[in-house]
C-alpha atoms as a PDB file:
ATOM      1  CA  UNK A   1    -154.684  21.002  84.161  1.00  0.00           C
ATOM      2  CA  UNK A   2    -152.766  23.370  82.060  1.00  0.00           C
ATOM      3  CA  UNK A   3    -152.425  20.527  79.473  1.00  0.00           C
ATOM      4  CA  UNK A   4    -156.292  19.870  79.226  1.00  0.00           C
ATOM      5  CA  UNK A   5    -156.814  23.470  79.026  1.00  0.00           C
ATOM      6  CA  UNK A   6    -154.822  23.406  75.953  1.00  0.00           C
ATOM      7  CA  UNK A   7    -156.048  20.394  74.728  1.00  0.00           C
ATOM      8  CA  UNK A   8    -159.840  21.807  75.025  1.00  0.00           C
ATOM      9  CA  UNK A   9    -159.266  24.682  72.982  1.00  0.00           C
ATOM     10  CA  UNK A  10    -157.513  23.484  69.960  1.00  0.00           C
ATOM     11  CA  UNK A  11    -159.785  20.448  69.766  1.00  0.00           C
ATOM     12  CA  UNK A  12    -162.593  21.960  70.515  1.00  0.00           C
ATOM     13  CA  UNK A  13    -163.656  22.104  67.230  1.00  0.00           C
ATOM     14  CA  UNK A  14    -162.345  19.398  65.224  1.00  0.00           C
ATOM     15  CA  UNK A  15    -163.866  16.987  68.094  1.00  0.00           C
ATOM     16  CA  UNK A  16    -167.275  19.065  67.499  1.00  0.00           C
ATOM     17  CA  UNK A  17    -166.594  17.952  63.703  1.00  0.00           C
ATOM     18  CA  UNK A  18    -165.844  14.496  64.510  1.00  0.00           C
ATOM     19  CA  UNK A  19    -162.617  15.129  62.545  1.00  0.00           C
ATOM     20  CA  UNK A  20    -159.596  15.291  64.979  1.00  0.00           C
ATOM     21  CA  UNK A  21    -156.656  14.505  63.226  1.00  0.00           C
ATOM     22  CA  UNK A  22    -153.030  13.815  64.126  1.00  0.00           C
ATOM     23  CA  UNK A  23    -152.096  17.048  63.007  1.00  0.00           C
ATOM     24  CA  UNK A  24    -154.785  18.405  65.884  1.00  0.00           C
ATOM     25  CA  UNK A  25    -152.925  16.560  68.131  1.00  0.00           C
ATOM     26  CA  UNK A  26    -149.731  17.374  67.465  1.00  0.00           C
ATOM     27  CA  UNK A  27    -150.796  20.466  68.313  1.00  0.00           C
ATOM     28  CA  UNK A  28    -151.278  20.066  71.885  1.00  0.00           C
ATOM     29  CA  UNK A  29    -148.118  18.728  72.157  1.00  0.00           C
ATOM     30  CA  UNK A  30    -145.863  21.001  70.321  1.00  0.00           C
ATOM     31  CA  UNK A  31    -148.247  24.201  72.649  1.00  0.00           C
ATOM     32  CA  UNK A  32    -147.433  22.047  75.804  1.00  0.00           C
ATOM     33  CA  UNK A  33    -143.849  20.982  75.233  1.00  0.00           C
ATOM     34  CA  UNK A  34    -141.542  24.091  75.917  1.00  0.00           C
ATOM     35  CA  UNK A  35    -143.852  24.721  79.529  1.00  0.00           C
ATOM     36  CA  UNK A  36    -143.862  21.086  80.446  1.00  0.00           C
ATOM     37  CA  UNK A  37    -140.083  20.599  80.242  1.00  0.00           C
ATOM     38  CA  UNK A  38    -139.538  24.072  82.199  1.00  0.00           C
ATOM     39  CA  UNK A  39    -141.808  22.817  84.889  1.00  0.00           C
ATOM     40  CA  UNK A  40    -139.988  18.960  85.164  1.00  0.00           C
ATOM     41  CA  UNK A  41    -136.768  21.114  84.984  1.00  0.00           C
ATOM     42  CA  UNK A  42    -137.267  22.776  87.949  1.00  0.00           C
ATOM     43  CA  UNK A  43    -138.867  20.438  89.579  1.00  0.00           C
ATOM     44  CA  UNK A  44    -135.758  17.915  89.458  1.00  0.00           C
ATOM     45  CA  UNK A  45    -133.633  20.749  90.334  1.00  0.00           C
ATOM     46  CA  UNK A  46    -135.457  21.446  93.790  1.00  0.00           C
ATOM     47  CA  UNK A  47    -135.669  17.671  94.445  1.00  0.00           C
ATOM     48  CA  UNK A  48    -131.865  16.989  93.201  1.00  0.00           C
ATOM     49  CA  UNK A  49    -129.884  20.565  94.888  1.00  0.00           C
ATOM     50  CA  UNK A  50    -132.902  21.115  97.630  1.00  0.00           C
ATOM     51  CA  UNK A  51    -134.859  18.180  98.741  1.00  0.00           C
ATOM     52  CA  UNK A  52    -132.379  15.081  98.738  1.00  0.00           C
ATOM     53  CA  UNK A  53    -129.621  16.818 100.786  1.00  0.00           C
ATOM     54  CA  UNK A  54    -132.180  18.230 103.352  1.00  0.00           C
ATOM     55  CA  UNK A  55    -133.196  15.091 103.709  1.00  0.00           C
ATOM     56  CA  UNK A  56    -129.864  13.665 103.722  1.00  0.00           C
ATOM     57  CA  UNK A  57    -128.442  15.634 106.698  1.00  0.00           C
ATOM     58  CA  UNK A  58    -128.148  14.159 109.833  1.00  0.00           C
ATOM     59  CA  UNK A  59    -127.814  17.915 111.759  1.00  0.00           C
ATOM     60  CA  UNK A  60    -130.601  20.724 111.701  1.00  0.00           C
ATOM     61  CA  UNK A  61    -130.182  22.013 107.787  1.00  0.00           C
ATOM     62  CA  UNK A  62    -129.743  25.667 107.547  1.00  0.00           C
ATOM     63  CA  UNK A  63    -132.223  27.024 104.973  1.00  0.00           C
ATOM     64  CA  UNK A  64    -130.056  27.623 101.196  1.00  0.00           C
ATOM     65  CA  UNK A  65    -129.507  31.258  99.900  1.00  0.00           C
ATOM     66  CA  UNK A  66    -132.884  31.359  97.480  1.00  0.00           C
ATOM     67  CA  UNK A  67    -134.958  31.134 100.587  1.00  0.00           C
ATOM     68  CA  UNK A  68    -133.660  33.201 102.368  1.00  0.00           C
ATOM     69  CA  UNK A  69    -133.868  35.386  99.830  1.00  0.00           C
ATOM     70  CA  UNK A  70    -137.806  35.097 100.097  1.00  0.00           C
ATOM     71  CA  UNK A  71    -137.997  36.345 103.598  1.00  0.00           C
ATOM     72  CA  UNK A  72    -136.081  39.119 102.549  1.00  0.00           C
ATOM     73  CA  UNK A  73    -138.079  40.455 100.221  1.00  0.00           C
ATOM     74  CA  UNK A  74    -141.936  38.894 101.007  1.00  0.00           C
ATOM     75  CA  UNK A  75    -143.245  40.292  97.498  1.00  0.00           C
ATOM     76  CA  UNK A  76    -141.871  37.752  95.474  1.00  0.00           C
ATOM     77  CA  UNK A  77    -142.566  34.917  97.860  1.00  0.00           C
ATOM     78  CA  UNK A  78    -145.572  34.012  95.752  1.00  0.00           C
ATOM     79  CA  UNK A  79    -143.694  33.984  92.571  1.00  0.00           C
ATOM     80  CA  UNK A  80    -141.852  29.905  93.114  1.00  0.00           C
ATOM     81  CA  UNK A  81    -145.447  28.597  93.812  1.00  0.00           C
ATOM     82  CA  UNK A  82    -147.573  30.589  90.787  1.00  0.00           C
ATOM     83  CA  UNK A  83    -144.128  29.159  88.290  1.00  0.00           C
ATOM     84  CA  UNK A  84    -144.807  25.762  89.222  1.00  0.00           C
ATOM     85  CA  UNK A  85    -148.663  25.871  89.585  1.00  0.00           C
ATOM     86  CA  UNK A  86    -149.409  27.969  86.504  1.00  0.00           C
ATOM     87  CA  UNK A  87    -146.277  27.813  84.484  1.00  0.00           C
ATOM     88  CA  UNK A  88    -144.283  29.592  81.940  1.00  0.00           C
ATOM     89  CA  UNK A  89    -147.297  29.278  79.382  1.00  0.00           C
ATOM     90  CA  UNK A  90    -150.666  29.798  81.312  1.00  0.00           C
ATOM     91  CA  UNK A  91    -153.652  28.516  79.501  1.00  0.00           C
ATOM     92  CA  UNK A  92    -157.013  29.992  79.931  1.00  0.00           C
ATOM     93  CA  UNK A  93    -160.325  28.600  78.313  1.00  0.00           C
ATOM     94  CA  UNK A  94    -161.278  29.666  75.063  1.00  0.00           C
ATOM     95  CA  UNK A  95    -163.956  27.799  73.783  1.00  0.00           C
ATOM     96  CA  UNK A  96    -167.572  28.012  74.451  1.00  0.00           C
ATOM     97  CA  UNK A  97    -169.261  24.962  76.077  1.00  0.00           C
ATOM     98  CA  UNK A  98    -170.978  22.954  74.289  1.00  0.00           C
ATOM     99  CA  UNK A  99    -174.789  22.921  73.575  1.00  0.00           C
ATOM    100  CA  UNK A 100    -175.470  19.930  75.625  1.00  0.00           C
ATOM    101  CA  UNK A 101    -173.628  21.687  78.139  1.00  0.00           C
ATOM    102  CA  UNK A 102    -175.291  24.430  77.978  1.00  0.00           C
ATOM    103  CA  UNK A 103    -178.860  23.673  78.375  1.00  0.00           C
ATOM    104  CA  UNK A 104    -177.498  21.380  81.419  1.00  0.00           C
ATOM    105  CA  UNK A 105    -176.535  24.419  82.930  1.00  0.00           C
ATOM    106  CA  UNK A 106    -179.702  26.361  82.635  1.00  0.00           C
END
């Protein structure tokens, strides 16, 4: 979602044009890049130091350090879930809906 955000509000304009260009697009990428990586990062380091050797016990796994550390202090517990759903580089909508749009919604 983060990516289409993105991609709505730099082409917003050149698309109302008719005049996206690579350029445009290489835009999106290069303001997507750095938060997409962070994201796969650590989500292949939960499923490569967390997931597969949970799974891969055959006794009762004891819960690692970092959560643990959650139920210590229940403030930050929120914090793992908003880094992975939002990201490092939340996007919010800029642009103003189109015209079409618009009178559709009236």
């Amino acid at each position: 979602m983060q990516g289409a955000v993105a991609a709505a509000n730099l082409l917003a304009d050149p698309l109302s044009r008719h005049a996206v260009t690579v350029d445009d697009l290489k835009a999106v990428q290069a303001r997507r890049w750095l938060p997409t990586r962070v994201t796969q990062s650590i989500q292949l380091f939960l499923q490569r130091r967390v997931i597969a050797p949970t799974l891969a016990r055959k006794s009762e796994p004891k819960p690692p350090l970092p959560l643990k550390m959650l139920d210590w202090f229940p403030r930050v517990q929120r914090l793992p879930a908003r880094l992975i759903g939002l990201g490092i580089r939340p996007e919010h909508v800029q642009t103003r809906a189109a015209p079409a749009l618009r009178r559709a919604a009236e």
